[in-house]
PDB file of N, CA and C in Angstrom:
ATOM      1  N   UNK A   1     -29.948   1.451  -5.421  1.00  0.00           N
ATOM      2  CA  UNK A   1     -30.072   0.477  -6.492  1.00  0.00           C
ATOM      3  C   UNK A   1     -30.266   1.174  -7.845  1.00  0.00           C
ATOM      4  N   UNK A   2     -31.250   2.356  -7.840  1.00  0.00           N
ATOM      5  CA  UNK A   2     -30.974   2.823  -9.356  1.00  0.00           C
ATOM      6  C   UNK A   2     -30.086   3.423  -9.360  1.00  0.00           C
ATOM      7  N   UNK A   3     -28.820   3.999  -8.835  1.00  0.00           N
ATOM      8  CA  UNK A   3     -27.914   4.138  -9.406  1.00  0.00           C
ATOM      9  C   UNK A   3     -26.683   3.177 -10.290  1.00  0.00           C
ATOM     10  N   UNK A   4     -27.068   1.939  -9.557  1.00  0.00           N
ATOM     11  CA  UNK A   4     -26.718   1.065  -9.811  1.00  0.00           C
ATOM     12  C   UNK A   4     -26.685   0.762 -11.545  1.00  0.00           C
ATOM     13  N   UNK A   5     -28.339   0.803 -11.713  1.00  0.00           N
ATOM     14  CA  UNK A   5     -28.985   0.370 -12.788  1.00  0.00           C
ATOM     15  C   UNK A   5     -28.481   1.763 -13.794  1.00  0.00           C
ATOM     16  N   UNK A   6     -28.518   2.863 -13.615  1.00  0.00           N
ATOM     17  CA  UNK A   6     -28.124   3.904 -14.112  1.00  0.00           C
ATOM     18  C   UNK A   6     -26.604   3.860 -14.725  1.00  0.00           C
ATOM     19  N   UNK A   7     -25.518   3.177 -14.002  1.00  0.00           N
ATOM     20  CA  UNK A   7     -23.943   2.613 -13.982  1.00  0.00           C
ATOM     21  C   UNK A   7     -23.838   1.922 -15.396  1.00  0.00           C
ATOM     22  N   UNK A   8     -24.800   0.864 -15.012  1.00  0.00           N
ATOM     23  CA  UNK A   8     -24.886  -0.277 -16.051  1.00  0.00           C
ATOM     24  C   UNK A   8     -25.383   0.361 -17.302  1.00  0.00           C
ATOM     25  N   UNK A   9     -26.301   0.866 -17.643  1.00  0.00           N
ATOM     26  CA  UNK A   9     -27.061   1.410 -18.951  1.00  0.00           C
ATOM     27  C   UNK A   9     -25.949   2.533 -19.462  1.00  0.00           C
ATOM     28  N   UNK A  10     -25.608   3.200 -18.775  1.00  0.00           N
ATOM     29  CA  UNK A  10     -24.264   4.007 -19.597  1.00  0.00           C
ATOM     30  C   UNK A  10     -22.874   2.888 -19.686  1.00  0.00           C
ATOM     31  N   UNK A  11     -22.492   2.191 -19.161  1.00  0.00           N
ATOM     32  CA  UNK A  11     -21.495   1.114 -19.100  1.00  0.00           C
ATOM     33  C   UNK A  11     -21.958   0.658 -20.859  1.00  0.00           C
ATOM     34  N   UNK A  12     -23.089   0.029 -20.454  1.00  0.00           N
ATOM     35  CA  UNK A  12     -23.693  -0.601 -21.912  1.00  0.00           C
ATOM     36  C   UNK A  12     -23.643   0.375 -22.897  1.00  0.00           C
ATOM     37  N   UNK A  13     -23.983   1.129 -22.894  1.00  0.00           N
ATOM     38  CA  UNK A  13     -24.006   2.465 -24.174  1.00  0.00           C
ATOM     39  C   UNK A  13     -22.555   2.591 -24.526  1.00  0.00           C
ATOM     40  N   UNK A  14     -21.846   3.246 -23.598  1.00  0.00           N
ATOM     41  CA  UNK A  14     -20.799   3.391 -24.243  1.00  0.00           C
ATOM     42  C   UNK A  14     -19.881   2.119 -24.827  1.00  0.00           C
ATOM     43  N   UNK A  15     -20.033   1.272 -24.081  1.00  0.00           N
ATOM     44  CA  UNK A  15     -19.702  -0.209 -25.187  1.00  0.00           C
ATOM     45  C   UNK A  15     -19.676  -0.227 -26.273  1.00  0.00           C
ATOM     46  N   UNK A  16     -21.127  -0.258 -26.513  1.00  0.00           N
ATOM     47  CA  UNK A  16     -21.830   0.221 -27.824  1.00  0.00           C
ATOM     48  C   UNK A  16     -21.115   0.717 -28.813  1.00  0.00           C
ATOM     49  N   UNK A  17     -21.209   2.301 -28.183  1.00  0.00           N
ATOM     50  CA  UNK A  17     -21.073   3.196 -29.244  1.00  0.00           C
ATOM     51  C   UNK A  17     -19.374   2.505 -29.678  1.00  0.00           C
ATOM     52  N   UNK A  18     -18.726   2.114 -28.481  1.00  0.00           N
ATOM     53  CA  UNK A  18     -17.580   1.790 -28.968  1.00  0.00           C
ATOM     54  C   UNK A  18     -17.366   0.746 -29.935  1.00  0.00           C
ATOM     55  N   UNK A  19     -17.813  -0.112 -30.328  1.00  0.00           N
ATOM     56  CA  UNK A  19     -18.328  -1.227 -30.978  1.00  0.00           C
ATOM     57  C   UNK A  19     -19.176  -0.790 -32.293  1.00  0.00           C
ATOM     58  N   UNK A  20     -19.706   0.549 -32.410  1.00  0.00           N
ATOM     59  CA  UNK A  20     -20.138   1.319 -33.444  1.00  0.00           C
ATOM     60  C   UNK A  20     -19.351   1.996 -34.366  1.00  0.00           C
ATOM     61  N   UNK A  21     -18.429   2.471 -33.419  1.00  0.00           N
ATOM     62  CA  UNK A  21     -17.224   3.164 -34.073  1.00  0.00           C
ATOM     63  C   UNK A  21     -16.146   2.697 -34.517  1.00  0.00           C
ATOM     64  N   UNK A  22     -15.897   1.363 -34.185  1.00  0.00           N
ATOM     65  CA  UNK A  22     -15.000   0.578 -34.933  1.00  0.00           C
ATOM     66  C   UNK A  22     -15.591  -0.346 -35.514  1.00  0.00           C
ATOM     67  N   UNK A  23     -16.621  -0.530 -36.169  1.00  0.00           N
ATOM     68  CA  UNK A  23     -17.281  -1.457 -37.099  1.00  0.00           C
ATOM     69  C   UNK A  23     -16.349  -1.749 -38.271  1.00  0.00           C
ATOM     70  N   UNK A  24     -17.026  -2.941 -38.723  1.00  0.00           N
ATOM     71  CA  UNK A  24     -15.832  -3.270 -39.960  1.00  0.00           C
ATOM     72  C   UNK A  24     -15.871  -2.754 -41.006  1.00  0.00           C
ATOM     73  N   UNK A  25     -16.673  -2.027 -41.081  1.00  0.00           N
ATOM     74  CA  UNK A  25     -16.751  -0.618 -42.592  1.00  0.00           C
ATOM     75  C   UNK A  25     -15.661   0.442 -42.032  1.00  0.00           C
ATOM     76  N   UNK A  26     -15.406   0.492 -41.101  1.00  0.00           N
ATOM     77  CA  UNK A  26     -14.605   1.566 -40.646  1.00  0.00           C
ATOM     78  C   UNK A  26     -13.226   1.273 -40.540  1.00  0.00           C
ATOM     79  N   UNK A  27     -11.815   1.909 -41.427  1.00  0.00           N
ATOM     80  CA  UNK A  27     -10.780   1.365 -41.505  1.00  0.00           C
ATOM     81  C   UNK A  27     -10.317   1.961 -40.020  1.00  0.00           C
ATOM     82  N   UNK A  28      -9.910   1.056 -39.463  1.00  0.00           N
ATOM     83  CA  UNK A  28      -8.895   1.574 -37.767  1.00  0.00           C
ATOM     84  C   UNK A  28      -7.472   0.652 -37.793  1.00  0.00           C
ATOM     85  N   UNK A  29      -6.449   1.935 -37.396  1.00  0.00           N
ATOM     86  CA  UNK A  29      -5.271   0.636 -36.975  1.00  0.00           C
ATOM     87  C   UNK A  29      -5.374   0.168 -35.122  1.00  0.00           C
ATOM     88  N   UNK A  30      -4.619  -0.976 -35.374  1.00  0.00           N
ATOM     89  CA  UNK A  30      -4.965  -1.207 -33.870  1.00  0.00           C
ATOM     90  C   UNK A  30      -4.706  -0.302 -32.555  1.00  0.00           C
ATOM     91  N   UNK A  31      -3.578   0.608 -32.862  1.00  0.00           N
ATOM     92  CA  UNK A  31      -3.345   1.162 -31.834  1.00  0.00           C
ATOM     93  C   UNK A  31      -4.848   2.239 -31.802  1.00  0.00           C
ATOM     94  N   UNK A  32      -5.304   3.000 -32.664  1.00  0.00           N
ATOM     95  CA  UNK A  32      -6.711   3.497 -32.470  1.00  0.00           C
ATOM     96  C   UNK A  32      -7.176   2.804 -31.312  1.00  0.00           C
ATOM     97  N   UNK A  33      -8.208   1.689 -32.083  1.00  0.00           N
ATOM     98  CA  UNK A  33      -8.742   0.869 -31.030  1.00  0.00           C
ATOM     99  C   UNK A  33      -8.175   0.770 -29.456  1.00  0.00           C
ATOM    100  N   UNK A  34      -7.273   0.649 -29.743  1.00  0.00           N
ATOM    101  CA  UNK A  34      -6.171   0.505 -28.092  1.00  0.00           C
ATOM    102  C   UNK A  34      -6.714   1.325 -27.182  1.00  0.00           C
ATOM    103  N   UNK A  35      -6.652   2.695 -28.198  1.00  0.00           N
ATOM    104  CA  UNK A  35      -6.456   3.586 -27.477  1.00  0.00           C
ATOM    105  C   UNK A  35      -7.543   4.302 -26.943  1.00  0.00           C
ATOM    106  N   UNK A  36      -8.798   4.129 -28.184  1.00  0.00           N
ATOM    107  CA  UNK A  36     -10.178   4.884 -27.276  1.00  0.00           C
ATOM    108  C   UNK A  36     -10.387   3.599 -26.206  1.00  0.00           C
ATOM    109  N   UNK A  37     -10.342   2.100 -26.461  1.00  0.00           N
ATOM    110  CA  UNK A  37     -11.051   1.002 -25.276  1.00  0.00           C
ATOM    111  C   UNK A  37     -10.324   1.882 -24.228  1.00  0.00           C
ATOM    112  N   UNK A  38      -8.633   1.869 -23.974  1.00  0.00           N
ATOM    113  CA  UNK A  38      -8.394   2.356 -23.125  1.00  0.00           C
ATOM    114  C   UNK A  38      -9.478   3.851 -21.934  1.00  0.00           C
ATOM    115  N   UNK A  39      -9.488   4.756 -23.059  1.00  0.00           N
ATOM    116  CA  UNK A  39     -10.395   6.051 -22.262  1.00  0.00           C
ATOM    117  C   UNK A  39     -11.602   5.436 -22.099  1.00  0.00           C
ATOM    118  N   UNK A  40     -11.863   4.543 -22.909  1.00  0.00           N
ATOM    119  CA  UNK A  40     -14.122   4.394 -22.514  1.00  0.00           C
ATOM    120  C   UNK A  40     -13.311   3.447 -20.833  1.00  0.00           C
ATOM    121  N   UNK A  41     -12.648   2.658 -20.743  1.00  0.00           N
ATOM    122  CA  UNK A  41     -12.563   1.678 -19.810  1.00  0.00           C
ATOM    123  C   UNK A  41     -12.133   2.942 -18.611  1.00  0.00           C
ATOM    124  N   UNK A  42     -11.204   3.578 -18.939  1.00  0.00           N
ATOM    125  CA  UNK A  42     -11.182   4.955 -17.461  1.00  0.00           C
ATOM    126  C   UNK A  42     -12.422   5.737 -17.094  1.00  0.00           C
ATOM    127  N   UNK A  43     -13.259   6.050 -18.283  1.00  0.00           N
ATOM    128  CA  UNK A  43     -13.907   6.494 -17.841  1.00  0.00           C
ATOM    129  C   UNK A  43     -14.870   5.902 -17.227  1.00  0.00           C
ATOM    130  N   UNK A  44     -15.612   4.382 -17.493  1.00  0.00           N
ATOM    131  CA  UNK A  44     -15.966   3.473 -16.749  1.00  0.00           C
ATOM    132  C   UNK A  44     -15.702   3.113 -15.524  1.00  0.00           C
ATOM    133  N   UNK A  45     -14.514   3.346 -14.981  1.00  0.00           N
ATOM    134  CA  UNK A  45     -13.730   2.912 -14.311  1.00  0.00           C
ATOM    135  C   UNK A  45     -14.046   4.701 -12.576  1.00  0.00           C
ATOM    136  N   UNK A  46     -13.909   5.729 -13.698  1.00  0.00           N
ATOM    137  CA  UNK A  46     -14.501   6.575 -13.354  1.00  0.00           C
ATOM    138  C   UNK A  46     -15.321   6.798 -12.614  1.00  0.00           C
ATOM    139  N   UNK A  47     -16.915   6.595 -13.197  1.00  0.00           N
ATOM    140  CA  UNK A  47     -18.069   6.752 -13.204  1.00  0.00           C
ATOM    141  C   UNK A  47     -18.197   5.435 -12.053  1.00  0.00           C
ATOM    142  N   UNK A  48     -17.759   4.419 -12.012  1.00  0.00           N
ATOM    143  CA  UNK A  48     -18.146   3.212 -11.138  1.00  0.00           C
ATOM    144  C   UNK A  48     -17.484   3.940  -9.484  1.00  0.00           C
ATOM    145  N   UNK A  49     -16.123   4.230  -9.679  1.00  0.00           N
ATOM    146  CA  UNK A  49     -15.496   4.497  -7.958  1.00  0.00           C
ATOM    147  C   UNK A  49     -16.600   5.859  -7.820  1.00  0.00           C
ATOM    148  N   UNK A  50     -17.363   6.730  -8.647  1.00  0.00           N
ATOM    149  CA  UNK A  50     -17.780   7.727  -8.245  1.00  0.00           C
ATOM    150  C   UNK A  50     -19.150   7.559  -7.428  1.00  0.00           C
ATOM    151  N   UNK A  51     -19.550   6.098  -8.280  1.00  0.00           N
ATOM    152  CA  UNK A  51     -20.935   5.794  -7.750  1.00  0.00           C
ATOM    153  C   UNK A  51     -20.800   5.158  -6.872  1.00  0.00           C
ATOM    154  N   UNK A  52     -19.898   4.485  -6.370  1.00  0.00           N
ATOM    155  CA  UNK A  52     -19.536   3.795  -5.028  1.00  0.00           C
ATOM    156  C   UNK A  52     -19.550   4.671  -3.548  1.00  0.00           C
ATOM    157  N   UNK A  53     -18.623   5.550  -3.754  1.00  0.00           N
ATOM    158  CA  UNK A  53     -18.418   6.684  -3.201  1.00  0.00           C
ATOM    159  C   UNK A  53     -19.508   7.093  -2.427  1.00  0.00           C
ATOM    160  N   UNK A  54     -20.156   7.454  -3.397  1.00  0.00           N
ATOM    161  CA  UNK A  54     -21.736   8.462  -3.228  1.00  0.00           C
ATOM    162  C   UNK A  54     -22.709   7.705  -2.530  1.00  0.00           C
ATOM    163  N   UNK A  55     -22.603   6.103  -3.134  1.00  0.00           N
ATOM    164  CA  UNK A  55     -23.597   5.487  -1.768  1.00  0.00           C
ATOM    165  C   UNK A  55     -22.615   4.886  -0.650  1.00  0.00           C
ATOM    166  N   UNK A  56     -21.636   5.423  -0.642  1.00  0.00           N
ATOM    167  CA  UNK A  56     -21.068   5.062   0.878  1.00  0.00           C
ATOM    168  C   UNK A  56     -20.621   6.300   1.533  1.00  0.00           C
ATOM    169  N   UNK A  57     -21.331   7.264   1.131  1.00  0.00           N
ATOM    170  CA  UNK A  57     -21.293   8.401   1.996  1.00  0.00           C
ATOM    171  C   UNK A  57     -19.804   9.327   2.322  1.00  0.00           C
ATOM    172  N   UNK A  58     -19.921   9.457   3.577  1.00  0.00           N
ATOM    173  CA  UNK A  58     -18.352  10.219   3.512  1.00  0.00           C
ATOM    174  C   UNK A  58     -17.816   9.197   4.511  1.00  0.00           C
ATOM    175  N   UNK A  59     -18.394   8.865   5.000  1.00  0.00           N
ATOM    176  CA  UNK A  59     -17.473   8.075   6.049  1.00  0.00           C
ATOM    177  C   UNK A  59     -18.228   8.667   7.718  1.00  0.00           C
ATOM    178  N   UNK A  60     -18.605   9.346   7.972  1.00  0.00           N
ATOM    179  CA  UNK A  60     -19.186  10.244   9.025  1.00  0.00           C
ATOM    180  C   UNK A  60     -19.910   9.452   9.752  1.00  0.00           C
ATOM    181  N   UNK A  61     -19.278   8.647  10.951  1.00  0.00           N
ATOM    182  CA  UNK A  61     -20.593   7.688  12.051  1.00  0.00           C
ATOM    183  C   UNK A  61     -20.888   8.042  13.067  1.00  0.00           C
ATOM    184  N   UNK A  62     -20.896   9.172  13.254  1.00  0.00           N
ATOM    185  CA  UNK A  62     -20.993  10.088  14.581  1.00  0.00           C
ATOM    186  C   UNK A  62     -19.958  10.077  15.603  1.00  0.00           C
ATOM    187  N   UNK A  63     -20.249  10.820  16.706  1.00  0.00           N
ATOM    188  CA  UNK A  63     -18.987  11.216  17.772  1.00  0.00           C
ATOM    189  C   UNK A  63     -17.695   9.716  17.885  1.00  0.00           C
ATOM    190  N   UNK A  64     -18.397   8.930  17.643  1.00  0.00           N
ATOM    191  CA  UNK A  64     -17.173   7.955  18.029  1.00  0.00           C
ATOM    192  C   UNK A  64     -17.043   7.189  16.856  1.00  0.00           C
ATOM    193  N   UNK A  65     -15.529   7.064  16.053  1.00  0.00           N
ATOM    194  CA  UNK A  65     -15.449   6.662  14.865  1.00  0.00           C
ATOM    195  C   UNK A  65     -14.768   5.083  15.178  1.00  0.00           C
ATOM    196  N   UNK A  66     -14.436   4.896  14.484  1.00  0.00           N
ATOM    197  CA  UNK A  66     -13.109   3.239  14.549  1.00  0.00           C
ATOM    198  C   UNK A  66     -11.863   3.969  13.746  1.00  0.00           C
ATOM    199  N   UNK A  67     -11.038   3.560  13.979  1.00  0.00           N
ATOM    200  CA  UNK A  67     -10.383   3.961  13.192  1.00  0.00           C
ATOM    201  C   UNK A  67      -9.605   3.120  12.246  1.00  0.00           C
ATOM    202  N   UNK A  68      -8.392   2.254  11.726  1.00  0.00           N
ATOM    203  CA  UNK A  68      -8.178   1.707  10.858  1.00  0.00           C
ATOM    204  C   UNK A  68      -7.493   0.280  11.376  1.00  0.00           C
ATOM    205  N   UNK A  69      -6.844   1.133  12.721  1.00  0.00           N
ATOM    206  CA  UNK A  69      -6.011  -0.204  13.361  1.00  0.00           C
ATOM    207  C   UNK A  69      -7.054  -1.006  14.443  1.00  0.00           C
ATOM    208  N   UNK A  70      -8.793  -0.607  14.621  1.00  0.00           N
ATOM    209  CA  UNK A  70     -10.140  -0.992  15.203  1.00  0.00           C
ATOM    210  C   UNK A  70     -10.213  -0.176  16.409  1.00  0.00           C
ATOM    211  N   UNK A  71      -9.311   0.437  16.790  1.00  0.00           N
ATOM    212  CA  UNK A  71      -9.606   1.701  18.061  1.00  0.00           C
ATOM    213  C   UNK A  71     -10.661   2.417  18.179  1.00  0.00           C
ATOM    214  N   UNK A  72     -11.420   3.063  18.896  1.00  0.00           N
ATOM    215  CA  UNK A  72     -12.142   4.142  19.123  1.00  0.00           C
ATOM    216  C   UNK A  72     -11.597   5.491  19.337  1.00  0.00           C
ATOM    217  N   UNK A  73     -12.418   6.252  18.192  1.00  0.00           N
ATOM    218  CA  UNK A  73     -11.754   7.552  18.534  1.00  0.00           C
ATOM    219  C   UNK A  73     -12.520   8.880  18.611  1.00  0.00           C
ATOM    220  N   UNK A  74     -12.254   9.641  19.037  1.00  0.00           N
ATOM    221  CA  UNK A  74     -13.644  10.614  18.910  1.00  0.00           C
ATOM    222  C   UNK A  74     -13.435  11.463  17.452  1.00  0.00           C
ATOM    223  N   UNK A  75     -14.820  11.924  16.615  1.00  0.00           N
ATOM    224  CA  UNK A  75     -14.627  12.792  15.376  1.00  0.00           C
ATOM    225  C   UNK A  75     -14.656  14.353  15.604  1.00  0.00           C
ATOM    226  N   UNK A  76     -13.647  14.679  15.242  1.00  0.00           N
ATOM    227  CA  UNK A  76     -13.489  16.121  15.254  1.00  0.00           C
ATOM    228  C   UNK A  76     -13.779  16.491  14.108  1.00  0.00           C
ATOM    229  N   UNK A  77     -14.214  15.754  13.129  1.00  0.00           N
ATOM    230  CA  UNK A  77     -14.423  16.732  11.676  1.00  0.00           C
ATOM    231  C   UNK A  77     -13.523  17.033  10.560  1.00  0.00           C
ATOM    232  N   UNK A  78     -13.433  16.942   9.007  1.00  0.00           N
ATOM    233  CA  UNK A  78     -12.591  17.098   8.500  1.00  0.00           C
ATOM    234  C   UNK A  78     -11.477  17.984   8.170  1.00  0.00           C
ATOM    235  N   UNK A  79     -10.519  18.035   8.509  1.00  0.00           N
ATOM    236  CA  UNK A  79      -9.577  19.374   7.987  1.00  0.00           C
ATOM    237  C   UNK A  79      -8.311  18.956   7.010  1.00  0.00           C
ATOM    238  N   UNK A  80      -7.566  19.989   6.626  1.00  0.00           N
ATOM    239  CA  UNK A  80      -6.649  20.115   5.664  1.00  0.00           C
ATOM    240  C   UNK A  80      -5.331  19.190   6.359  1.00  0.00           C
ATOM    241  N   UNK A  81      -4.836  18.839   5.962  1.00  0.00           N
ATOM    242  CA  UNK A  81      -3.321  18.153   6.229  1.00  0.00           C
ATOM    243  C   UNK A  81      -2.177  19.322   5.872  1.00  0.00           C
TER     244      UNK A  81
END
């Protein structure tokens, strides 16, 4: 859960700052704007699949896994393709 809360408070910040930096004292053409929302929203976008990730572990449920089509299978461990 605090990572959760951790997600959100940088989510919010960088909003922010984005919303700081294009204030209306500040001359921008639109494609500007376009273009940083675009990177703050990847990197958001980023930071969220990373924190997902991390609390769902690797995937690892011991000797007997499921696999995708609901089979049982035994885990041999990760390797290279």
């Amino acid at each position: 859960m605090e990572e959760i809360l951790t997600l959100l408070d940088n989510t919010v910040n960088q909003i922010k700052q984005l919303f700081e930096t294009f204030s209306p004292e500040h001359e921008s053409t639109f494609d500007e704007i376009e273009t940083k929302v675009r990177q703050i929203m990847l990197e958001i976008e980023r930071q969220t699949t990373e924190t997902i990730i991390k609390n769902r572990g690797t995937g690892y449920s011991g000797k007997i896994i499921q696999t995708p089509s609901g089979e049982k299978a035994r885990y041999l461990g990760e390797r290279q393709r």
